[in-house]
C-alpha atoms as a PDB file:
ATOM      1  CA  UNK A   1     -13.990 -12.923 -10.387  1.00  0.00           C
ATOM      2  CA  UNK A   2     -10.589 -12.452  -9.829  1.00  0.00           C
ATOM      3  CA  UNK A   3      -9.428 -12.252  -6.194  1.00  0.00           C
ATOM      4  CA  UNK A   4      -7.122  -9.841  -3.908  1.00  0.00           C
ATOM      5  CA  UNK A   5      -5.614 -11.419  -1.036  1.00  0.00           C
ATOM      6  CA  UNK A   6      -4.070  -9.190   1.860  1.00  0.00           C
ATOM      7  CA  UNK A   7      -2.058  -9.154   4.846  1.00  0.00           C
ATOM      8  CA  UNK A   8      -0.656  -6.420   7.464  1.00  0.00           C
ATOM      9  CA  UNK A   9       3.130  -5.454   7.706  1.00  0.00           C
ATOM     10  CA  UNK A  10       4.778  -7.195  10.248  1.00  0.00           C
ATOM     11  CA  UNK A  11       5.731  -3.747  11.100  1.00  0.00           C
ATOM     12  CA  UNK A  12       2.057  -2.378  11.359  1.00  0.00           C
ATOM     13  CA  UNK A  13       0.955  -6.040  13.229  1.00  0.00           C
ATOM     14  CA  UNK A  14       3.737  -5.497  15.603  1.00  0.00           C
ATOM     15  CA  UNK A  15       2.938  -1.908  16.302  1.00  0.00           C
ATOM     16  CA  UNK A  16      -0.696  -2.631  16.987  1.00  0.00           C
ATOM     17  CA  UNK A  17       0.409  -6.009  19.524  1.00  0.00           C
ATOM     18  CA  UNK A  18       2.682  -2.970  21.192  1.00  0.00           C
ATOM     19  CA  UNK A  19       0.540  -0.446  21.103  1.00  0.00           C
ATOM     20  CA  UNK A  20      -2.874  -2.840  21.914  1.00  0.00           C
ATOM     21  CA  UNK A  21      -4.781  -0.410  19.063  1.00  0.00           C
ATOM     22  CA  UNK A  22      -4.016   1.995  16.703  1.00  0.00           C
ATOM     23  CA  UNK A  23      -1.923   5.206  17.721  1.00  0.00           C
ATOM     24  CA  UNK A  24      -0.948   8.877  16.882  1.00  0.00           C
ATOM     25  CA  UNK A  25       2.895   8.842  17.913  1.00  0.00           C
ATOM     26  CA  UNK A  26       3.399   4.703  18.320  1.00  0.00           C
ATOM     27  CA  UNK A  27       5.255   5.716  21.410  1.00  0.00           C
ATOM     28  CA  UNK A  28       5.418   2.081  23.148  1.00  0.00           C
ATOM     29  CA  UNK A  29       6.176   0.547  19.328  1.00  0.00           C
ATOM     30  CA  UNK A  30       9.605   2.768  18.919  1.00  0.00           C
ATOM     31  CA  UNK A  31      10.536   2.387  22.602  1.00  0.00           C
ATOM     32  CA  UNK A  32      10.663  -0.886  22.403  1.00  0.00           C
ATOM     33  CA  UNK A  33      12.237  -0.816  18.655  1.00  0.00           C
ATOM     34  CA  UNK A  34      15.014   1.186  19.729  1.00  0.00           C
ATOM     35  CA  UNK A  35      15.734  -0.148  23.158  1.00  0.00           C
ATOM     36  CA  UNK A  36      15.306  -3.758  22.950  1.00  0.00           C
ATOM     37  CA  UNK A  37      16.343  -4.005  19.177  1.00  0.00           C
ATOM     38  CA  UNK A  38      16.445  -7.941  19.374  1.00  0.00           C
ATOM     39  CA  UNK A  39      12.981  -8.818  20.980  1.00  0.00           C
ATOM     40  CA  UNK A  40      12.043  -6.027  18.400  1.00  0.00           C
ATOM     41  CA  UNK A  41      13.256  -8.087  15.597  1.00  0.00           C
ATOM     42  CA  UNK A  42      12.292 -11.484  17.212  1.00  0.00           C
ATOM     43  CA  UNK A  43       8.850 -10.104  16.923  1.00  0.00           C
ATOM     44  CA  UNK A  44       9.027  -9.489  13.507  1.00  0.00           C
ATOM     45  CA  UNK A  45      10.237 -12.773  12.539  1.00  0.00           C
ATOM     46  CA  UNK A  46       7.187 -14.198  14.363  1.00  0.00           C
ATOM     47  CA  UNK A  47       4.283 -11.836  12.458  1.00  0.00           C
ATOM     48  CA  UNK A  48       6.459 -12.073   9.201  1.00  0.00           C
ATOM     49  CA  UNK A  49       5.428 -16.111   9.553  1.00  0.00           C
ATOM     50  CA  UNK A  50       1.955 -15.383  10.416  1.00  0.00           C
ATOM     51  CA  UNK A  51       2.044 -13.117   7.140  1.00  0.00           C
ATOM     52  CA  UNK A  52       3.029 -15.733   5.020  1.00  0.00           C
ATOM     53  CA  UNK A  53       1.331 -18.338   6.665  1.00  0.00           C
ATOM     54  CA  UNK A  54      -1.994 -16.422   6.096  1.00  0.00           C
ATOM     55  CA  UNK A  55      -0.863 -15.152   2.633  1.00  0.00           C
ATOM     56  CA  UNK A  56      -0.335 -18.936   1.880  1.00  0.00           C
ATOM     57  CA  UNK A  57      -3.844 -19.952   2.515  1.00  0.00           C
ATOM     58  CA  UNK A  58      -5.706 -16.842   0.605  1.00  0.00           C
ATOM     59  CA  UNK A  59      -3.601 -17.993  -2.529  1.00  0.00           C
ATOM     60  CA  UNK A  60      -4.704 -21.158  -2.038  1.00  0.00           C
ATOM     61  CA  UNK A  61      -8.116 -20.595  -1.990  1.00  0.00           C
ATOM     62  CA  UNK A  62      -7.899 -18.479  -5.430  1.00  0.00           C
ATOM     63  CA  UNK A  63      -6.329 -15.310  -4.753  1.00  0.00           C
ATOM     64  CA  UNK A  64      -4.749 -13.890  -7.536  1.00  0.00           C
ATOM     65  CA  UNK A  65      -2.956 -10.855  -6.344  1.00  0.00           C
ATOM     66  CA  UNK A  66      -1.584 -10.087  -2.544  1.00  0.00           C
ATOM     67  CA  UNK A  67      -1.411  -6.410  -0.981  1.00  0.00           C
ATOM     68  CA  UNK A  68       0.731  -5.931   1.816  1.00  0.00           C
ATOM     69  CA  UNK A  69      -0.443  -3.026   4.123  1.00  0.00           C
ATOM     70  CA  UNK A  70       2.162  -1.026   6.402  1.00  0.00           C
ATOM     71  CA  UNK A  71      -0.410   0.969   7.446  1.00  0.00           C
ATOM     72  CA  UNK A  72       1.874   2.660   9.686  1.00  0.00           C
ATOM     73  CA  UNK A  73       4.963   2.786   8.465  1.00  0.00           C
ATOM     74  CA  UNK A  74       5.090   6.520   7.907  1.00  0.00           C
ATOM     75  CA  UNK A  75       5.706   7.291  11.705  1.00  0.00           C
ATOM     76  CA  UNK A  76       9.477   5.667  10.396  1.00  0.00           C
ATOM     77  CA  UNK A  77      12.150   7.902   9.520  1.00  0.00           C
ATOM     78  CA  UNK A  78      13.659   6.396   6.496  1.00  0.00           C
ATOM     79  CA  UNK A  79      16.826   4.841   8.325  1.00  0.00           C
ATOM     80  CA  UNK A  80      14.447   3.485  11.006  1.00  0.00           C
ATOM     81  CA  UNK A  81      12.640   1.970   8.183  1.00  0.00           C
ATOM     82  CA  UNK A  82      15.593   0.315   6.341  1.00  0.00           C
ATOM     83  CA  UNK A  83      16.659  -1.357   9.761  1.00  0.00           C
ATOM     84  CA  UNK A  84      13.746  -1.988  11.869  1.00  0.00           C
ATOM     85  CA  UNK A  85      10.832  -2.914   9.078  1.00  0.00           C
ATOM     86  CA  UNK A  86      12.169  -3.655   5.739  1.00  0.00           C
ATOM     87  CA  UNK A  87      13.631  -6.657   6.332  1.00  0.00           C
ATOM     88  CA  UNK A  88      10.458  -8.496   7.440  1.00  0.00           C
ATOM     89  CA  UNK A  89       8.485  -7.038   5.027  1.00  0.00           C
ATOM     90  CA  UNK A  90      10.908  -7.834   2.715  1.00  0.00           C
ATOM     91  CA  UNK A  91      10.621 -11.659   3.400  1.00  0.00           C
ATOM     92  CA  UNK A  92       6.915 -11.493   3.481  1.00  0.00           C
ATOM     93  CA  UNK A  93       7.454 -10.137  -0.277  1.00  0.00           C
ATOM     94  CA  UNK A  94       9.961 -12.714  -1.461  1.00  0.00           C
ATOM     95  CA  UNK A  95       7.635 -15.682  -0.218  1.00  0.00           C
ATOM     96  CA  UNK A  96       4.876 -14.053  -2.189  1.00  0.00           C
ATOM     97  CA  UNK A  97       7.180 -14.593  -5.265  1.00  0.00           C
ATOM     98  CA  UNK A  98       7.818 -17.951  -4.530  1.00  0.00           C
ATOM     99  CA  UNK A  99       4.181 -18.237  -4.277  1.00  0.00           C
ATOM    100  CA  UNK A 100       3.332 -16.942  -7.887  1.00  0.00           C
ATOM    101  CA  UNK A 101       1.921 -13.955  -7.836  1.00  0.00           C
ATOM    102  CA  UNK A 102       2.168 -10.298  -7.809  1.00  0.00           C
ATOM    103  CA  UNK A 103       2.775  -8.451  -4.572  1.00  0.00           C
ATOM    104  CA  UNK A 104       1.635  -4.588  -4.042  1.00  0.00           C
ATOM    105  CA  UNK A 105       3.368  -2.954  -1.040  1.00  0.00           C
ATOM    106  CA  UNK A 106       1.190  -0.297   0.171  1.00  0.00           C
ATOM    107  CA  UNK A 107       1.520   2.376   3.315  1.00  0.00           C
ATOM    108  CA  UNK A 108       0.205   5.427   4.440  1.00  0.00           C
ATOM    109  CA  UNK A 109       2.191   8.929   4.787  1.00  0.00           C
ATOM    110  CA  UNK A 110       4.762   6.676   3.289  1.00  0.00           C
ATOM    111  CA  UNK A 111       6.204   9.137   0.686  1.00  0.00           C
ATOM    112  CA  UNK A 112       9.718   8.843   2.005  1.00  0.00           C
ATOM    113  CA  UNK A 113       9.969   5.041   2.347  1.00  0.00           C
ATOM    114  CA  UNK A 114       8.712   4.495  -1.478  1.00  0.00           C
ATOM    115  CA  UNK A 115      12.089   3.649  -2.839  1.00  0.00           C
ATOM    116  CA  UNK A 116      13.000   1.290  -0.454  1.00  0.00           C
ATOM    117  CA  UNK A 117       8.619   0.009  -0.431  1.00  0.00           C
ATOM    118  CA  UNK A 118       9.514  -1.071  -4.098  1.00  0.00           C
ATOM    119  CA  UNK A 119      12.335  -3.455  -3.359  1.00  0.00           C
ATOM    120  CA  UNK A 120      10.660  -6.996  -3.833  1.00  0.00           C
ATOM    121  CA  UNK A 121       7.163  -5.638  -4.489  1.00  0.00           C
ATOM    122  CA  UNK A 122       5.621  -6.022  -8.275  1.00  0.00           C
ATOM    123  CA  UNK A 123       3.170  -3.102  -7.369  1.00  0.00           C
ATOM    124  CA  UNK A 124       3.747   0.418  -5.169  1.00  0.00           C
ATOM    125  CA  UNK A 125       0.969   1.994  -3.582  1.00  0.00           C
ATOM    126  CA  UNK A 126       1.040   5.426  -3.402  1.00  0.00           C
ATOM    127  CA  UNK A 127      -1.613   7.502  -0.637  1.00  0.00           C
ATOM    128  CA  UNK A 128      -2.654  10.876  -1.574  1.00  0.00           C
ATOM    129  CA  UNK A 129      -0.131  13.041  -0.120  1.00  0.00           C
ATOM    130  CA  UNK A 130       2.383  12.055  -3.038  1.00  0.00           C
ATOM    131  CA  UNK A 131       1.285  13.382  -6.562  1.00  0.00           C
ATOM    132  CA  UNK A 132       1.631  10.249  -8.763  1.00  0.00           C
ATOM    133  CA  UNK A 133       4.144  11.858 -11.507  1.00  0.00           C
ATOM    134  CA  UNK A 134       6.294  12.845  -8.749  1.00  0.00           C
ATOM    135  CA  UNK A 135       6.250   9.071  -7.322  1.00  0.00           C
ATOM    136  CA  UNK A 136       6.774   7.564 -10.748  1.00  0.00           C
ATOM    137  CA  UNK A 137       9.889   9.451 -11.589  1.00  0.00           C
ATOM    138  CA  UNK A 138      11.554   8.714  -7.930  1.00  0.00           C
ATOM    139  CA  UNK A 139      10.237   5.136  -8.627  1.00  0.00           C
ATOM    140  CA  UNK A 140      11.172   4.596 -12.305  1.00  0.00           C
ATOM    141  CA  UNK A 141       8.882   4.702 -15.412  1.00  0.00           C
ATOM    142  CA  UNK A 142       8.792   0.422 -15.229  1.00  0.00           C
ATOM    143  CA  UNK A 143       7.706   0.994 -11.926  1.00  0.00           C
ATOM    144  CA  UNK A 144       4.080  -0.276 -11.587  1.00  0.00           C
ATOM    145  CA  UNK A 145       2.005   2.086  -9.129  1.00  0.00           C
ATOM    146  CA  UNK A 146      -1.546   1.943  -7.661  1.00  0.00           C
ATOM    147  CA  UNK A 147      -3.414   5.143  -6.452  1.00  0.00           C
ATOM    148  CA  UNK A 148      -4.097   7.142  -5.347  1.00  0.00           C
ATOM    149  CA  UNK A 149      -7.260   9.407  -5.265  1.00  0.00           C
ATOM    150  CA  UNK A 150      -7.533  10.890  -1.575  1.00  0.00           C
ATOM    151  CA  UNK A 151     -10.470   8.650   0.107  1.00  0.00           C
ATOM    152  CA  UNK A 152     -12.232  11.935   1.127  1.00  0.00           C
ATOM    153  CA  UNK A 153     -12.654  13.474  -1.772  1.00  0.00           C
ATOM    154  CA  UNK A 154     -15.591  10.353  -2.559  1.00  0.00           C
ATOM    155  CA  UNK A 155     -17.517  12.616  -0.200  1.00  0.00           C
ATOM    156  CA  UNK A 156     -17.644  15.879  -2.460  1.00  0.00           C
ATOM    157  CA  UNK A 157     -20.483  16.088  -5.247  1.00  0.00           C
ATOM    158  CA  UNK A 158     -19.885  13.903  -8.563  1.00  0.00           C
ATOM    159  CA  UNK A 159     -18.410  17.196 -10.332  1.00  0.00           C
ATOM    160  CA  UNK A 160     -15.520  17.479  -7.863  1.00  0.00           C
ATOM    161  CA  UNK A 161     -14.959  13.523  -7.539  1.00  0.00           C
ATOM    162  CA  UNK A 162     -14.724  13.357 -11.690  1.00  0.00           C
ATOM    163  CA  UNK A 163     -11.988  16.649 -11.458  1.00  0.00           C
ATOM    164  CA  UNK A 164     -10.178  14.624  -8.970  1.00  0.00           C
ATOM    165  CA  UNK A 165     -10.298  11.546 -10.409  1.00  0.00           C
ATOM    166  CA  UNK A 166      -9.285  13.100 -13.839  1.00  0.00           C
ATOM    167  CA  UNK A 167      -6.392  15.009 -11.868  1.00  0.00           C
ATOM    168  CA  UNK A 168      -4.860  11.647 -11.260  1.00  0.00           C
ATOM    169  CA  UNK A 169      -5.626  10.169 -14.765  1.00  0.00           C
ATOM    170  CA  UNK A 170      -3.541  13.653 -15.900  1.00  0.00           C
ATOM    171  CA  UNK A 171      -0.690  12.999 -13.582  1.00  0.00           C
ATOM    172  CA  UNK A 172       0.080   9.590 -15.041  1.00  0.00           C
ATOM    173  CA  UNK A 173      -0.318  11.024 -18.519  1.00  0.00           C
ATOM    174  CA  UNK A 174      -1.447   7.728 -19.695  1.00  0.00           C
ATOM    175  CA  UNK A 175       1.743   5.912 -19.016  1.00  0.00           C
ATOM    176  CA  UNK A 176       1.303   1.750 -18.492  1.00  0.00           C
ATOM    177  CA  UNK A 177       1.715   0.336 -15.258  1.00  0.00           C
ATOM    178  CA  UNK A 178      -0.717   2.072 -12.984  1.00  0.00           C
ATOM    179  CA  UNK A 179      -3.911   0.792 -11.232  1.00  0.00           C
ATOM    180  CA  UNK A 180      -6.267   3.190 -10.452  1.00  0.00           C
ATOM    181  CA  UNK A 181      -7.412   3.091  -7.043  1.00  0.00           C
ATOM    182  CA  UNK A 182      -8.177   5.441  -3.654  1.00  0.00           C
ATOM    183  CA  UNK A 183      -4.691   6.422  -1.894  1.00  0.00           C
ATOM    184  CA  UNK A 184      -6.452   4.229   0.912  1.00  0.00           C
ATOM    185  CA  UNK A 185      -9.467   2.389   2.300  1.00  0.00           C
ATOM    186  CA  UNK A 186     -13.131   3.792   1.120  1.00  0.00           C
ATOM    187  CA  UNK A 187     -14.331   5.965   4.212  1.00  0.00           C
ATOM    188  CA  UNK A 188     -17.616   4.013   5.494  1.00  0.00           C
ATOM    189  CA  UNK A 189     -20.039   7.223   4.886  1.00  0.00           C
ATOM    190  CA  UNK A 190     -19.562   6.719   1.249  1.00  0.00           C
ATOM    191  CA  UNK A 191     -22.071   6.858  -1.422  1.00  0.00           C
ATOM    192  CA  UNK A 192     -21.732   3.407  -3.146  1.00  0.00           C
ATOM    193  CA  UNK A 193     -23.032   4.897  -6.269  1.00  0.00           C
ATOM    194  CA  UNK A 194     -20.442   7.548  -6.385  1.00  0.00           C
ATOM    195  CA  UNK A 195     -18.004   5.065  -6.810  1.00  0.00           C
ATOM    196  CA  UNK A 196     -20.027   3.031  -9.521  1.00  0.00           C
ATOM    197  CA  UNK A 197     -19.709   5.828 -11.328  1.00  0.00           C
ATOM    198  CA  UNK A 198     -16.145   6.550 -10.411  1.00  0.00           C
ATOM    199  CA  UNK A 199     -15.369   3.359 -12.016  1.00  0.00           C
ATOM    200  CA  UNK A 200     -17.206   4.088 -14.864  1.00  0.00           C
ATOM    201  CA  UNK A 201     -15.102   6.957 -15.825  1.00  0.00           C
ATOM    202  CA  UNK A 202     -11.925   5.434 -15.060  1.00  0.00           C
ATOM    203  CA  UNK A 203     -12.895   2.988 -17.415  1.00  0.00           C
ATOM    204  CA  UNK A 204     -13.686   5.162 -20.084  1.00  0.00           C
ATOM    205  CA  UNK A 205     -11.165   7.758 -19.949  1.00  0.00           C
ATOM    206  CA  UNK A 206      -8.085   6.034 -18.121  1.00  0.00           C
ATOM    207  CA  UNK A 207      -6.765   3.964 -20.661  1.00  0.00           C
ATOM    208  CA  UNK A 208      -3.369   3.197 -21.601  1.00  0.00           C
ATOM    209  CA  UNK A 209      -2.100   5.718 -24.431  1.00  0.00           C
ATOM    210  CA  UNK A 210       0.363   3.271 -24.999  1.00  0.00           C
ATOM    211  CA  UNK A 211       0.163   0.335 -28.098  1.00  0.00           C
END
């Protein structure tokens, strides 16, 4: 049974350290970001280590793919992003290289971070705010992109689950390169068997049109 490992962001681990749990407006996270920039980054380096340290171990033990969540990366403007969380997460990313195996980057309300998201990851999660033809042509038809069915819509009757499911199937138009999955976690009210049968069809009608 093949195995995905996973680890937080060291921007998203920092934030909830700062923050002490998770937050609407990550108020204490960007003060201290933008007025202690080098403790900022110090702190970082630190959770970027525990990343890898941890990402080290699960790939040890058999995992054969690595996620890395910035859950909360969207509260970033894009230049905030480039100079105050990409360049942790972009270690993180080159030690899971070194380590063998692919890397997906994943975050939520990301849609204006997914360029730079793709630098050093093998995989781009995409959340269900960002229609998935619009994110593979910013992202490059060799881009490889997982998503990104909106986690709530599991909670609708099968008819509407199998339109929205198909909806995404549509927008990729059968291109290569995409993993089907929820734009994020499964909510816990969900109806296992609704997603049984959600694999199912993805199964059946979500293959490659490619050779």
């Amino acid at each position: 049974m093949p195995l995905i490992g996973f680890a937080g962001a060291p921007f998203t681990l920092a934030s909830y350290v700062t923050e002490g749990g998770p937050s609407r407006h990550h108020p204490r996270t960007k003060a201290l970001m933008l007025g202690d920039s080098g403790l900022w980054m110090d702190l970082l380096e630190r959770l970027a280590d525990v990343a890898i340290a941890s990402i080290g171990q699960q790939v040890a033990a058999g995992a054969a793919a690595v996620q890395l969540f910035d859950s909360w990366a969207g509260c970033l403007s894009p230049d905030h992003y480039r100079r105050f969380a990409a360049p942790a997460s972009r270690r993180v990313l080159a030690a899971v290289a070194e380590m063998g195996v692919p890397a997906i980057h994943f975050g939520v309300g990301t849609g204006e971070l997914l360029e730079d998201m793709a630098v050093g990851a093998d995989v781009v999660g995409i959340d269900w705010r960002v229609p998935l033809d619009a994110a593979r042509a910013r992202l490059g038809e060799n881009a490889a992109v997982q998503g990104n069915l909106d986690p709530a819509a599991c909670l609708a009757p099968w008819e509407a689950v199998a339109a929205e499911a198909r909806a995404v199937l549509a927008a990729n138009a059968g291109r290569p390169g995409h993993i089907f999955n929820l734009g994020h976690g499964v909510l816990p009210e969900t109806d296992p068997a609704i997603l049984e049968r959600l694999v199912d069809l993805v199964h059946r009608e979500g293959r490659s049109t490619e050779p």
